[in-house]
N, C-alpha and C. Protein backbone atom coordinates (compact mmCIF):
# COMPACT_ATOMS: atom_id res chain seq x y z
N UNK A 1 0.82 -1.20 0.00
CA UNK A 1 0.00 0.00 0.00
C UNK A 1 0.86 1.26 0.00
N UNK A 2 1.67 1.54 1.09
CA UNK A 2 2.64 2.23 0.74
C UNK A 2 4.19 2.12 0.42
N UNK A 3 4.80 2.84 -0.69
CA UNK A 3 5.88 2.53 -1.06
C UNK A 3 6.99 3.46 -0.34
N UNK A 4 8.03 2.88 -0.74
CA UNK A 4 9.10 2.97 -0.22
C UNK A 4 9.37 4.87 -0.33
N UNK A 5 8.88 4.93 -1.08
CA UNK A 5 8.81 6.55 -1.86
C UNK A 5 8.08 7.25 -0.92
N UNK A 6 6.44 6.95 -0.87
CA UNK A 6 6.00 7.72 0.02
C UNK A 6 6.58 8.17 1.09
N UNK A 7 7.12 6.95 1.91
CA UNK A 7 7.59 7.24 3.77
C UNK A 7 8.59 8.28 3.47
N UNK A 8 9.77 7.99 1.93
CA UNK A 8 11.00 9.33 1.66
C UNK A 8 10.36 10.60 1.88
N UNK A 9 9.24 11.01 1.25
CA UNK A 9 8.73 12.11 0.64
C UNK A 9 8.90 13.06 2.27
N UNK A 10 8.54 12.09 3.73
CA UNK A 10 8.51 12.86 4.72
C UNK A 10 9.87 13.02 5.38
N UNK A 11 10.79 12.14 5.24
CA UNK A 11 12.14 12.03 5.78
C UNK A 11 12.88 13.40 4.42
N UNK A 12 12.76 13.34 3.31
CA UNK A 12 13.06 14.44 2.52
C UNK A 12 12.41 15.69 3.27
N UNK A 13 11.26 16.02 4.06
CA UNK A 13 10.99 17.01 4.54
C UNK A 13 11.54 17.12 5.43
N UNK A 14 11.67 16.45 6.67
CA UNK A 14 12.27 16.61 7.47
C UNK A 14 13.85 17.14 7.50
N UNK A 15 14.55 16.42 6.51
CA UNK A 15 15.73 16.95 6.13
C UNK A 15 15.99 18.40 5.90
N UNK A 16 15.07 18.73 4.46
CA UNK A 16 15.16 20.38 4.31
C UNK A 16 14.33 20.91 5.46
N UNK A 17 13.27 20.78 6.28
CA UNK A 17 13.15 21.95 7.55
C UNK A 17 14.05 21.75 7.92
N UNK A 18 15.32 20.78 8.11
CA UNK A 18 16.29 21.02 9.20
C UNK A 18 17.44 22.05 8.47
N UNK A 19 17.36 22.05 7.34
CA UNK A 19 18.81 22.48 6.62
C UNK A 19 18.11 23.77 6.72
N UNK A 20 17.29 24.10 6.31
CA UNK A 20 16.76 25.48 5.40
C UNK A 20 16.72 26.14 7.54
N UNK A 21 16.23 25.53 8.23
CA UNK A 21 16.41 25.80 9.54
C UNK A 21 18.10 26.90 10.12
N UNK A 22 18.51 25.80 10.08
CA UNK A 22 20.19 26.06 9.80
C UNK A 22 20.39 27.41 9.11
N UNK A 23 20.30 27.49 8.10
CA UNK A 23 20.71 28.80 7.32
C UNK A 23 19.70 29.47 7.16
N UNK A 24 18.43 29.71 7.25
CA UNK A 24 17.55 30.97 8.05
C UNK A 24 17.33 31.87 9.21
N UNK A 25 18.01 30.77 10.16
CA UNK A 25 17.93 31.58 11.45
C UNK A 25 18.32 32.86 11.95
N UNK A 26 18.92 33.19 11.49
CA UNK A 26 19.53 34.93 11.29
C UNK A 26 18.12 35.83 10.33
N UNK A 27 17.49 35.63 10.03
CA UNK A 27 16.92 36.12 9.06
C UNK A 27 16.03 37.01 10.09
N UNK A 28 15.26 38.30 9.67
CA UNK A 28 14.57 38.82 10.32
C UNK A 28 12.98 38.41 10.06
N UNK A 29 12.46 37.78 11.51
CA UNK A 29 10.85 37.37 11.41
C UNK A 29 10.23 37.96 11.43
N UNK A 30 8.95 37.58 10.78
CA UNK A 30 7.93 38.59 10.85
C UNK A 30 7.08 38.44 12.25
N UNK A 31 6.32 39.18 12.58
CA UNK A 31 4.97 39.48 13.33
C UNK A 31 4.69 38.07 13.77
N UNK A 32 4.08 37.52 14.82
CA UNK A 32 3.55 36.14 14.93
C UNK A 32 4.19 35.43 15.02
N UNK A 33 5.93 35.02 14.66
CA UNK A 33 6.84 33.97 13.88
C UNK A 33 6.30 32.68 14.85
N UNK A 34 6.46 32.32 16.11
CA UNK A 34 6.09 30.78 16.50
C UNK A 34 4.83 30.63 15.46
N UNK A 35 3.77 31.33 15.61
CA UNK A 35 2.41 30.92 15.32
C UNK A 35 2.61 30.48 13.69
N UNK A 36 3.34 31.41 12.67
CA UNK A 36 3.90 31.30 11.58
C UNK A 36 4.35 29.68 11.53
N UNK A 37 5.53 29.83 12.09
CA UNK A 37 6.46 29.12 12.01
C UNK A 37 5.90 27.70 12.01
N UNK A 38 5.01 27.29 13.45
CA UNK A 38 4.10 26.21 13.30
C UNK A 38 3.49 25.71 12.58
N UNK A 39 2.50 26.56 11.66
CA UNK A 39 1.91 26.34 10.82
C UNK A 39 2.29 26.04 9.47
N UNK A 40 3.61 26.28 9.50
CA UNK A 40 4.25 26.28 8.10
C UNK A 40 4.54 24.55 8.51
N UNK A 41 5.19 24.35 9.09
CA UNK A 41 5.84 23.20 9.64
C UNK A 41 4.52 22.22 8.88
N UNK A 42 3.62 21.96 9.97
CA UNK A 42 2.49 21.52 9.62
C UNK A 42 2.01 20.79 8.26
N UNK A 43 1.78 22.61 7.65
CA UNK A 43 1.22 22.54 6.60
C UNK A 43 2.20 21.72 5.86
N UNK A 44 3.97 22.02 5.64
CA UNK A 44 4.49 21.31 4.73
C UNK A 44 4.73 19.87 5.30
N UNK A 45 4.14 19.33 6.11
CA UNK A 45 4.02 17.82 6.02
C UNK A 45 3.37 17.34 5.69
N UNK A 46 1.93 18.62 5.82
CA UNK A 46 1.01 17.90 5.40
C UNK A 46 0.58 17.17 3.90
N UNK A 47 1.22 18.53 3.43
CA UNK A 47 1.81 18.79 1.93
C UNK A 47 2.58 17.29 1.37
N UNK A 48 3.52 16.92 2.29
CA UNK A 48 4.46 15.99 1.60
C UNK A 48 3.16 14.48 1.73
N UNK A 49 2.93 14.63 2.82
CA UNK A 49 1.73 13.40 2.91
C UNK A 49 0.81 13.48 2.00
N UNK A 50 0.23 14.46 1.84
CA UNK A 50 -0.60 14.12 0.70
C UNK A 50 -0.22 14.36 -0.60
N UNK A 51 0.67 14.38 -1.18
CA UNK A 51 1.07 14.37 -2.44
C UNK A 51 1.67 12.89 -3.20
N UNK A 52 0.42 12.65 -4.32
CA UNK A 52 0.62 11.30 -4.63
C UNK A 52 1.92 10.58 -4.77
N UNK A 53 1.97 9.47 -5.17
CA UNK A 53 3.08 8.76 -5.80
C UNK A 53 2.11 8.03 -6.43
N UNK A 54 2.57 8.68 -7.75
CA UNK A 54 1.22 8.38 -8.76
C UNK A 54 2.02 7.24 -9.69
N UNK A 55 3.89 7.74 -10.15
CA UNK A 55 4.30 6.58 -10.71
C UNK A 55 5.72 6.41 -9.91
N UNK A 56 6.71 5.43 -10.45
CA UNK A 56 8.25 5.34 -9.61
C UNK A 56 8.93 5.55 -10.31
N UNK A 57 9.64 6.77 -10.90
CA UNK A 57 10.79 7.06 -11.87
C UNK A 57 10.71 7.86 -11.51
N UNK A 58 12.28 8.51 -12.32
CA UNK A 58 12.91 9.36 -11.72
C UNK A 58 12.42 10.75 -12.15
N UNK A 59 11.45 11.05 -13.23
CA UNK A 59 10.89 12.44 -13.53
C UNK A 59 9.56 12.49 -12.70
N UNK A 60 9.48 11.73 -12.33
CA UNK A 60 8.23 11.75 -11.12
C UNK A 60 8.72 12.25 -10.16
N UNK A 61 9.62 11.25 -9.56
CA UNK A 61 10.37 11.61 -8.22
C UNK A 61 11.04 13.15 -8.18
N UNK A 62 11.88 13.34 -9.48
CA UNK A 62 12.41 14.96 -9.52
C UNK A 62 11.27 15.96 -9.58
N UNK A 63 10.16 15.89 -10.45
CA UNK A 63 9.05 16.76 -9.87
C UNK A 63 8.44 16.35 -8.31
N UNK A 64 8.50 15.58 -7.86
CA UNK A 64 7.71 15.93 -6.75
C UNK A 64 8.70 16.34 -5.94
N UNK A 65 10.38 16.17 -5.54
CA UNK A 65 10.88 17.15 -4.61
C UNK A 65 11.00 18.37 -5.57
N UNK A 66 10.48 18.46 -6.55
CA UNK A 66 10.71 20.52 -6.42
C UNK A 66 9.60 20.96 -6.22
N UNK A 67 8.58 20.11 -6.14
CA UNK A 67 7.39 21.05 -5.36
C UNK A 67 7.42 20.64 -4.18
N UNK A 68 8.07 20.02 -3.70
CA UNK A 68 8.08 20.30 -2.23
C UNK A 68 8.75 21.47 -1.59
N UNK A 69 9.97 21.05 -2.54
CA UNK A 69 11.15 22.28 -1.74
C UNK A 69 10.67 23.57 -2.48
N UNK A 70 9.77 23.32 -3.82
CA UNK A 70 9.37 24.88 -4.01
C UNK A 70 8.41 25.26 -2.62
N UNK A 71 7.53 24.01 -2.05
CA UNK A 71 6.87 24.90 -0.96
C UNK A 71 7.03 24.97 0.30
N UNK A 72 8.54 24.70 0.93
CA UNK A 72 9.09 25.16 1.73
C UNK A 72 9.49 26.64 1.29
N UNK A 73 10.04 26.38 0.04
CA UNK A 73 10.26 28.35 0.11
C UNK A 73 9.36 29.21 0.22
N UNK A 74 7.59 28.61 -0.25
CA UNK A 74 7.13 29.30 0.40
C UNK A 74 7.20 29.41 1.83
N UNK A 75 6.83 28.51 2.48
CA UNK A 75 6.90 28.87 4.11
C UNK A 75 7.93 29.82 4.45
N UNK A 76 9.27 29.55 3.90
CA UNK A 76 9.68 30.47 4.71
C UNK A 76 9.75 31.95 4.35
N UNK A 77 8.81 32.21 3.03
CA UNK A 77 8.26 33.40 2.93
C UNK A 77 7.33 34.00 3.68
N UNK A 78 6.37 32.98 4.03
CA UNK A 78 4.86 33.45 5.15
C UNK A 78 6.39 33.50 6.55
N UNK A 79 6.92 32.72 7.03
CA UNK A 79 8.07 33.24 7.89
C UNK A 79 8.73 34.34 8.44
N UNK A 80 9.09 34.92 6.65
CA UNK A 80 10.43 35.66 7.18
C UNK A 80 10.18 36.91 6.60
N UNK A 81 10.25 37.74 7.28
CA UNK A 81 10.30 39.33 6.43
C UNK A 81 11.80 39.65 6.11
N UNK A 82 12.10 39.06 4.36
CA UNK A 82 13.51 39.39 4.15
C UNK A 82 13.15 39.05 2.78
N UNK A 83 14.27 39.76 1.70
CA UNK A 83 14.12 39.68 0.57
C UNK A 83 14.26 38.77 -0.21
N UNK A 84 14.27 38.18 -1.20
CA UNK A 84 14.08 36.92 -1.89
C UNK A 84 15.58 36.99 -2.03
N UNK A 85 16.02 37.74 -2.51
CA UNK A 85 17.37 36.53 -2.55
C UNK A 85 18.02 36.45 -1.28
N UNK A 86 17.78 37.65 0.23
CA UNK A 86 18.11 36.46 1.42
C UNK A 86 17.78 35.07 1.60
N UNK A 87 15.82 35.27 1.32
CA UNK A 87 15.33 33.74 1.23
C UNK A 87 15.72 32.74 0.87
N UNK A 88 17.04 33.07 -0.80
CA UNK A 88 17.61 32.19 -1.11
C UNK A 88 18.76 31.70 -0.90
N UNK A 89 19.24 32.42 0.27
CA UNK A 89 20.42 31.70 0.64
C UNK A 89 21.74 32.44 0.37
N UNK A 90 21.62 33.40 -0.89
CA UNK A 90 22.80 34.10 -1.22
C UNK A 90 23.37 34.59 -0.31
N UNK A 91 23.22 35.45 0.69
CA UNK A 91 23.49 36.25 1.28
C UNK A 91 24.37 35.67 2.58
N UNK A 92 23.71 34.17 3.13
CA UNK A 92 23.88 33.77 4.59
C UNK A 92 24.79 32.38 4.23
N UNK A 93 24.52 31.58 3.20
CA UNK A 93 25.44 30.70 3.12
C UNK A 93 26.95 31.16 2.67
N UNK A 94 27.40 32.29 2.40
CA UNK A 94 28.74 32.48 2.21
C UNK A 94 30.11 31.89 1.70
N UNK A 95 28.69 30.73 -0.04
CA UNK A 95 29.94 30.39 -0.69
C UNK A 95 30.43 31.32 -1.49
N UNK A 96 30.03 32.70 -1.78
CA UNK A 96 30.43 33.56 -2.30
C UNK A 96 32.20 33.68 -2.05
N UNK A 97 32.09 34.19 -0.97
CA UNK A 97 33.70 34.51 -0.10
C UNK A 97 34.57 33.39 -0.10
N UNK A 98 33.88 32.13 0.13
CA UNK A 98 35.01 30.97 0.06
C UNK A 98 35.16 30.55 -1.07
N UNK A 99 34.51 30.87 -2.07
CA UNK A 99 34.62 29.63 -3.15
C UNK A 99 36.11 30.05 -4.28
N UNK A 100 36.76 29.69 -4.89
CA UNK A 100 37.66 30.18 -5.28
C UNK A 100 37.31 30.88 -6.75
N UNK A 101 37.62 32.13 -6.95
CA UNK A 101 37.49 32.98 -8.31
C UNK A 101 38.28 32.82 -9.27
N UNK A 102 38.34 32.90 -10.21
CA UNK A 102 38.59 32.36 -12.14
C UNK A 102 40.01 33.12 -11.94
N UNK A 103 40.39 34.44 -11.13
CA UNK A 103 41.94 34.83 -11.10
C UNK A 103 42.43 34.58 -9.86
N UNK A 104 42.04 33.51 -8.73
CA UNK A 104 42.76 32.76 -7.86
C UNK A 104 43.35 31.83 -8.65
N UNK A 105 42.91 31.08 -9.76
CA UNK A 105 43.40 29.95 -9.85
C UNK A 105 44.28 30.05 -11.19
């Protein structure tokens, strides 16, 4: 009844709330944030639970984690009062500074 896929779909969530966790936390919250924050949680499990596994390949499987992780980014839009490309990470993950440039090497 259920496949091996489904049970992923929630351990894949769990994973990105923890990562996207990690490198948001600096971010400035909005108004409400627990009450936010909860509900986002929630909702994107609920999200991962109910979203079929309609077939088992791999263009199935690659669309359904980008709508997942597309709707974690929402959440952490209802979240966070900060601009989209903080949202995206540019700003706070800081491979910018480490990564090596085309006249380092």
């Amino acid at each position: 009844m259920f496949s091996a896929l489904f049970w992923f779909k929630l351990v894949f969530m769990t994973e990105l709330l923890l990562c996207e966790g990690l490198f948001t936390y600096k971010l400035r919250r909005r108004d409400h944030f627990p009450l936010r924050l909860s509900l986002s949680i929630v909702a994107a499990y609920a999200v991962a639970f109910a979203y079929p596994v309609l077939l088992y390949n791999a263009w199935y499987s690659s669309l359904m984690f980008i709508a997942l992780f597309s709707f974690s980014i929402l959440c952490i839009k209802v979240c966070f009062d900060e601009s989209w490309i903080k949202r995206n990470f540019l700003r706070h993950t800081r491979i910018y500074r480490t990564s090596p440039r085309v006249s380092d090497i």
